[in-house]
C-alpha atoms as a PDB file:
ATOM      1  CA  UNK A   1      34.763 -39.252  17.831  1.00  0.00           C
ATOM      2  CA  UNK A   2      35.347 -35.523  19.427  1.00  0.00           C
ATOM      3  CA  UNK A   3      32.606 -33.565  20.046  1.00  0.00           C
ATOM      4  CA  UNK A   4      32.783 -30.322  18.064  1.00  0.00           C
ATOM      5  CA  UNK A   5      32.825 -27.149  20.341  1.00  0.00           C
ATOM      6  CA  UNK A   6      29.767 -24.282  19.452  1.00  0.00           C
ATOM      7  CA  UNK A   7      31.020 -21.676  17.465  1.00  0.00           C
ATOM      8  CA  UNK A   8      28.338 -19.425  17.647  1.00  0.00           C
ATOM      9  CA  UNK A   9      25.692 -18.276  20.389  1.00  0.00           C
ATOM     10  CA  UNK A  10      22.325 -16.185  19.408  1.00  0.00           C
ATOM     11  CA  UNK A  11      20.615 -14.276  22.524  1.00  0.00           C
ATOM     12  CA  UNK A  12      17.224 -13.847  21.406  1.00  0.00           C
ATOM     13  CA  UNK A  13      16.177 -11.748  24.209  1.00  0.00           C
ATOM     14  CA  UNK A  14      19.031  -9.164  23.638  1.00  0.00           C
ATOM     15  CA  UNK A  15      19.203 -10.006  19.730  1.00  0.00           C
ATOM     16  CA  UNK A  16      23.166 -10.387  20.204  1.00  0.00           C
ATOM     17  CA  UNK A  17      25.027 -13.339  18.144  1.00  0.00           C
ATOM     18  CA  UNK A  18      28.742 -14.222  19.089  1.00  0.00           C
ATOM     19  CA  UNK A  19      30.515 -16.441  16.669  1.00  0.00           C
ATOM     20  CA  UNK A  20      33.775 -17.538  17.814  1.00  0.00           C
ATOM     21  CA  UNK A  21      36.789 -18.372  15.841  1.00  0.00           C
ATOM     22  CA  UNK A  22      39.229 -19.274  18.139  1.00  0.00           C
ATOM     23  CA  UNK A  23      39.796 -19.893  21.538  1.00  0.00           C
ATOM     24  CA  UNK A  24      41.613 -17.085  23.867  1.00  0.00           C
ATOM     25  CA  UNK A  25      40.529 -14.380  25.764  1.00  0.00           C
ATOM     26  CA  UNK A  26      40.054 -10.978  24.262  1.00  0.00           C
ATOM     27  CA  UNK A  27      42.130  -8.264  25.041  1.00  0.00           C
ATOM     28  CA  UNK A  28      40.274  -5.551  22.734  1.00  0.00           C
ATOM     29  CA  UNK A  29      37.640  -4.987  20.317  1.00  0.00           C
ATOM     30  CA  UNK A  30      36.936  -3.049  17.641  1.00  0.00           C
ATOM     31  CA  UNK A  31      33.841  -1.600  16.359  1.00  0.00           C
ATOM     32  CA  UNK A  32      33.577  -2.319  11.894  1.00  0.00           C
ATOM     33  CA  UNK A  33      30.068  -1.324  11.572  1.00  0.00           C
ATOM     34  CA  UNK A  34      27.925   0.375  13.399  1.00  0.00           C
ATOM     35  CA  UNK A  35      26.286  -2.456  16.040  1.00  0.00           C
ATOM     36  CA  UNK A  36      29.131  -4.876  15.057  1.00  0.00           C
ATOM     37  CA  UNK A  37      32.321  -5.923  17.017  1.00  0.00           C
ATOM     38  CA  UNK A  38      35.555  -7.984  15.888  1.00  0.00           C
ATOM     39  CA  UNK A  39      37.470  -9.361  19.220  1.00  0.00           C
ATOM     40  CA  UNK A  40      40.819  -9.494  19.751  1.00  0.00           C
ATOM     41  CA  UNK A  41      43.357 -11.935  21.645  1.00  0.00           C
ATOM     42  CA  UNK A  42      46.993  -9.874  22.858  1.00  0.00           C
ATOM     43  CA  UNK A  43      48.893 -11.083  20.376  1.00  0.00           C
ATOM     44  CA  UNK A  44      45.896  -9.072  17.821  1.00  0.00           C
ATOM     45  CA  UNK A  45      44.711 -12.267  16.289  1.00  0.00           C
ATOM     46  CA  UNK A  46      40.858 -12.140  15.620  1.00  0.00           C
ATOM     47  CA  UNK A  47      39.061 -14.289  17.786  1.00  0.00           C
ATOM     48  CA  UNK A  48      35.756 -13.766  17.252  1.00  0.00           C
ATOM     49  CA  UNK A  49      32.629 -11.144  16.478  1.00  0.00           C
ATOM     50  CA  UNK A  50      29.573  -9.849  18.213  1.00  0.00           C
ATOM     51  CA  UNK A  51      26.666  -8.289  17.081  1.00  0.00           C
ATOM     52  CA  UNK A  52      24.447  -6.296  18.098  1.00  0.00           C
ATOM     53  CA  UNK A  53      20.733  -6.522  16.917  1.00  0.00           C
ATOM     54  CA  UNK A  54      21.715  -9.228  14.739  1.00  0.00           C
ATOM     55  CA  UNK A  55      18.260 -10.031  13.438  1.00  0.00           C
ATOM     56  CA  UNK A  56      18.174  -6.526  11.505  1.00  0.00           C
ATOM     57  CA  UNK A  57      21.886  -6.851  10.629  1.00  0.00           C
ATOM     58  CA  UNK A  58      21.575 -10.055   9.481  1.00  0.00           C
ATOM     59  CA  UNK A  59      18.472  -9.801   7.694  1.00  0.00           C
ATOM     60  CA  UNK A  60      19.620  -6.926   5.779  1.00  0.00           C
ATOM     61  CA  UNK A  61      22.577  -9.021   4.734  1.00  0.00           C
ATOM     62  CA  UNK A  62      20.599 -11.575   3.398  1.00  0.00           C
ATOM     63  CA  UNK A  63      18.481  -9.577   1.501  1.00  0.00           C
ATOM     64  CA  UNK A  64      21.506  -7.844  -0.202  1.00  0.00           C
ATOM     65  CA  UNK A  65      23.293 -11.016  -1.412  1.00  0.00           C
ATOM     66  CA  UNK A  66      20.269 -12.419  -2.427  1.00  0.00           C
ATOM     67  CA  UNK A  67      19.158  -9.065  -4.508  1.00  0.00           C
ATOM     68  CA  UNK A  68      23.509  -9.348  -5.621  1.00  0.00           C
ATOM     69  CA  UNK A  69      23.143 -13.270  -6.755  1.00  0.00           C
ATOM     70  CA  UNK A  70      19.384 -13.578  -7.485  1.00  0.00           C
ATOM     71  CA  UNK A  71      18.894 -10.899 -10.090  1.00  0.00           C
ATOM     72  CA  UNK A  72      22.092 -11.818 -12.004  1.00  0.00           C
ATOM     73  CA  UNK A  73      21.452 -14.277 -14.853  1.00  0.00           C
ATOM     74  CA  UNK A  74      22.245 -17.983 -14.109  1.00  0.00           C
ATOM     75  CA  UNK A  75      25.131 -19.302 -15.994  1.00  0.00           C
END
């Protein structure tokens, strides 16, 4: 059986998650959101995303999908 390779890392010191996609080394980055990165191989593939003070960022997130899919009726 092949062990699966980490897709994701959390600093909880410097509140910074990466979450790979796929391997390769980045070449550029570009800012989406304030605080939040997509990474770049050189042939422009996405290859991952940082961000920065992820436990606010994520947080909020959360809170707004569950306000989107918690308050609608249940079908």
């Amino acid at each position: 059986m092949q062990k699966q390779k980490d897709i994701g890392h959390y600093d909880p010191v410097e509140d910074v998650l990466n979450l790979s996609i796929k391997e390769g080394e980045e070449e550029r980055f570009e800012e989406i959101e304030p605080g939040v990165f997509v990474e770049f191989d050189k042939n422009d593939k996405i290859i991952g995303f940082e961000i920065l003070n992820a436990s606010k960022v994520l947080e909020s997130a959360i809170h707004s999908l569950a306000e989107k899919h918690l308050a609608s009726p249940v079908r």
